[in-house]
Protein backbone atom coordinates (compact mmCIF):
# COMPACT_ATOMS: atom_id res chain seq x y z
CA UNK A 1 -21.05 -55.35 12.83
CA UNK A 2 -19.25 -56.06 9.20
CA UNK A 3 -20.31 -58.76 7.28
CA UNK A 4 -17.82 -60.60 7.66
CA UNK A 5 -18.69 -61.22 11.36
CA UNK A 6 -21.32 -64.13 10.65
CA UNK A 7 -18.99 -66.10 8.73
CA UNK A 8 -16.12 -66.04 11.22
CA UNK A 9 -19.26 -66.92 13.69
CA UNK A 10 -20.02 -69.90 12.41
CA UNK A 11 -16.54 -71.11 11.20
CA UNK A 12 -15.63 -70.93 15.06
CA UNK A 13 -18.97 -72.66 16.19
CA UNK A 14 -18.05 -75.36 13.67
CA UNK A 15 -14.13 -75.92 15.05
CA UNK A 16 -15.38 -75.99 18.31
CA UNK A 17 -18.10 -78.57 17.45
CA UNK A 18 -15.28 -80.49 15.72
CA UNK A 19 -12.93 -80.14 18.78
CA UNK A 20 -15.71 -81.16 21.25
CA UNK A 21 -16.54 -84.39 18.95
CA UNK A 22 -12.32 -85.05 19.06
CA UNK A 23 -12.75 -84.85 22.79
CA UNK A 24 -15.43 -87.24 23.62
CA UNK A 25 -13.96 -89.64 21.05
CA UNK A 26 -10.81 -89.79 23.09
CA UNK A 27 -8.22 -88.68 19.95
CA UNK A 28 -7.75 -85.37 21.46
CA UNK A 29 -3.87 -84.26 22.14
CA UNK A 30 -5.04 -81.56 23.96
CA UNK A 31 -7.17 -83.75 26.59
CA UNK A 32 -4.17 -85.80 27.20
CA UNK A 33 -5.55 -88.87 25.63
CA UNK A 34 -3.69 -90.87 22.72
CA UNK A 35 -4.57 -93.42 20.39
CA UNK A 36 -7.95 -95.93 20.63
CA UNK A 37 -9.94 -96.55 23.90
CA UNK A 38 -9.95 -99.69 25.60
CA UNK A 39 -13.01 -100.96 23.79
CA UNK A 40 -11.17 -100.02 20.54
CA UNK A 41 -7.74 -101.05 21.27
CA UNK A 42 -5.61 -101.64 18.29
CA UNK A 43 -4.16 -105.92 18.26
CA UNK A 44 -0.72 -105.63 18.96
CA UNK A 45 1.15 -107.19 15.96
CA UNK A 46 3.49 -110.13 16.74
CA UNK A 47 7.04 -110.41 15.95
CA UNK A 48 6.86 -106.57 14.88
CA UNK A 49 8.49 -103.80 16.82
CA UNK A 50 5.94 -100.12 16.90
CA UNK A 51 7.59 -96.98 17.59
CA UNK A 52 5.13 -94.44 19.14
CA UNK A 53 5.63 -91.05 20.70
CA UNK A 54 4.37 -90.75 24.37
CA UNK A 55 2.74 -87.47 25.05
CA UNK A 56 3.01 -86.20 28.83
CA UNK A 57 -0.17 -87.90 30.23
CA UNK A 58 -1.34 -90.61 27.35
CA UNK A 59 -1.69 -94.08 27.85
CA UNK A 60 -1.65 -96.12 24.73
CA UNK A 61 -3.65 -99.46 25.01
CA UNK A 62 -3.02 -102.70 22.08
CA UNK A 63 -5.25 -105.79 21.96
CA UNK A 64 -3.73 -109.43 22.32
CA UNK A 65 -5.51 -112.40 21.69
CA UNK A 66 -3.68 -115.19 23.85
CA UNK A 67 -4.67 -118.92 24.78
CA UNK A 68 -4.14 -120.08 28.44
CA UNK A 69 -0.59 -120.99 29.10
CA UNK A 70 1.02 -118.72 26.28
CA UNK A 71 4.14 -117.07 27.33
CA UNK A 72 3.73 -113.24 26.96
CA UNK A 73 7.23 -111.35 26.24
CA UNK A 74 7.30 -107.71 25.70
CA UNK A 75 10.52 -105.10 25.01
CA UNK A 76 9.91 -101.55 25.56
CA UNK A 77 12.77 -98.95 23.99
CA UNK A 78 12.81 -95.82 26.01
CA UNK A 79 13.88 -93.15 24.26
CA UNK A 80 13.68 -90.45 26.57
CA UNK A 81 10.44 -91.02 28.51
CA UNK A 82 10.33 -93.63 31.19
CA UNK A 83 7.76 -96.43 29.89
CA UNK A 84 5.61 -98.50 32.17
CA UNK A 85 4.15 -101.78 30.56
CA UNK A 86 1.46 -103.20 32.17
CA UNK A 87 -0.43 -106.89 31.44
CA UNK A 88 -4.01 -107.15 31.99
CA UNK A 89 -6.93 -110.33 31.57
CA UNK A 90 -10.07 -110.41 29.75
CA UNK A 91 -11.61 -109.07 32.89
CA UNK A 92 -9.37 -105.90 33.04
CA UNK A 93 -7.42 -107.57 36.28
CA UNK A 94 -4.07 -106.59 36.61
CA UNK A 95 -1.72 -109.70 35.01
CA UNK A 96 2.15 -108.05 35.29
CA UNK A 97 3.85 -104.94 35.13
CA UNK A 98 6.65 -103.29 34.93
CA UNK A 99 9.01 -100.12 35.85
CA UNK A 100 12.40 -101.14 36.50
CA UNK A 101 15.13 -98.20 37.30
CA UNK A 102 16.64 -97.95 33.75
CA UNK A 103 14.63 -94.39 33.78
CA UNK A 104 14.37 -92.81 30.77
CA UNK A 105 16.87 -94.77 28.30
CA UNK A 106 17.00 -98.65 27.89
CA UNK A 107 14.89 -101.67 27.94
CA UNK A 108 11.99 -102.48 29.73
CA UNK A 109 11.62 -105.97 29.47
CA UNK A 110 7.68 -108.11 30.97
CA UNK A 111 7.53 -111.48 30.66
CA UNK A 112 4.05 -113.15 31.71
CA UNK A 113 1.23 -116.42 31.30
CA UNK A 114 -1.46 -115.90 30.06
CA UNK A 115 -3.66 -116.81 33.14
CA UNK A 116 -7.00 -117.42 30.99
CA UNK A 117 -7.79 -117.45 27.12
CA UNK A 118 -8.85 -114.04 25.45
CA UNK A 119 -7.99 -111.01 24.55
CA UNK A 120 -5.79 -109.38 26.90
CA UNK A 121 -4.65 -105.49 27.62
CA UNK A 122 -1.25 -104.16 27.27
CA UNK A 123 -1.41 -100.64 28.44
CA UNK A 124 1.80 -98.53 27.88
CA UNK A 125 2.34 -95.29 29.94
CA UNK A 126 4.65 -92.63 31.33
CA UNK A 127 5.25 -92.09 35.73
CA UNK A 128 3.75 -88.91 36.33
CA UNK A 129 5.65 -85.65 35.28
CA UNK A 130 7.66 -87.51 32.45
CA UNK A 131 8.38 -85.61 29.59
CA UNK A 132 7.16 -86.23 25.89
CA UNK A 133 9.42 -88.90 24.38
CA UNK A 134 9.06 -91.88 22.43
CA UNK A 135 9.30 -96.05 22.95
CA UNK A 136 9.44 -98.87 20.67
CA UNK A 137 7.45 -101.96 21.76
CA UNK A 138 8.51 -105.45 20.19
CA UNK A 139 6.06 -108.12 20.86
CA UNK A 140 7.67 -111.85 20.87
CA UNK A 141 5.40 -114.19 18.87
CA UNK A 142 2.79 -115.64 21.94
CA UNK A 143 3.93 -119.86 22.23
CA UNK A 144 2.96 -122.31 24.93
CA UNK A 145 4.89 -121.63 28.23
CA UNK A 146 7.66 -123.84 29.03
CA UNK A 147 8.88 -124.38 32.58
CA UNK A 148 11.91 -122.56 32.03
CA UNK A 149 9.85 -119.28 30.95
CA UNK A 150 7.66 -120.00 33.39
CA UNK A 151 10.23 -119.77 36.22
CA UNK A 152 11.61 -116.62 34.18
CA UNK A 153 8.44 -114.83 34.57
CA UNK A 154 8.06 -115.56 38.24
CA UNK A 155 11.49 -114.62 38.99
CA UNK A 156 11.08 -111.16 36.68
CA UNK A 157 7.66 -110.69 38.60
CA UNK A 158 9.01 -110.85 42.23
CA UNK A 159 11.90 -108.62 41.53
């Protein structure tokens, strides 16, 4: 054995601790998981549009603190990966989604209310077997619902 052998020993030891820690923080490429947990979701920024690459298998998750009654409108760029945006409650129950047939180029487009007052979940993901490709997500500054966005949603919902 040369003497070298320890050192490359423990300099593999230690990148395989550091690539177990990665994994069970949930920032690991290779595990399939991107960006924060749910617990540590980043807040969504209002009247701000994100551009984000979507690895084959990631779901990225953003924080948004709405009052009861706020109208919720999200646009989704696909840019080669077809995005589904999904709405949930303080509770984790499922508010609105969507996944409409513009595949992988366009706009997906969710309009929601707020059903309760908290911080809500919008999840962003890829359909199964989608490849790597990237989306834009504009968030429209949260305001009271009016009946006319109210009926929008509903109609957008049931389509």
């Amino acid at each position: 054995m040369s003497r070298w052998a320890p050192r490359h020993l423990a300099a593999a030891v230690g990148v395989a601790a550091i690539a177990a820690l990665l994994f069970l923080s949930g920032t690991s490429r290779l595990a399939g998981i991107s960006g924060p947990r749910p617990a540590e979701a980043a807040v969504l920024p209002a009247g701000r549009t994100l551009q984000r690459p979507l690895p084959i298998g990631a779901e990225h998750r953003f924080a948004l603190p709405l009052a009861a009654g706020d109208a919720v409108e999200l646009h989704a760029g696909q840019h080669g990966v077809d995005v589904v945006l999904r709405l949930r409650d303080p509770a984790q129950r499922p508010v609105a989604s969507v996944d409409g047939p513009s595949r992988r180029l366009g706009t997906e487009v969710l309009l929601a209310v707020a059903p309760v007052a908290g911080t809500h979940q919008v999840v962003v993901s890829a359909l199964p077997g989608e490849p790597v490709g990237r989306y834009t997500l504009h968030l429209a500054p949260p305001r009271p619902a009016s009946r006319r966005f109210r009926a929008r949603a509903a109609a957008a919902s049931s389509a």
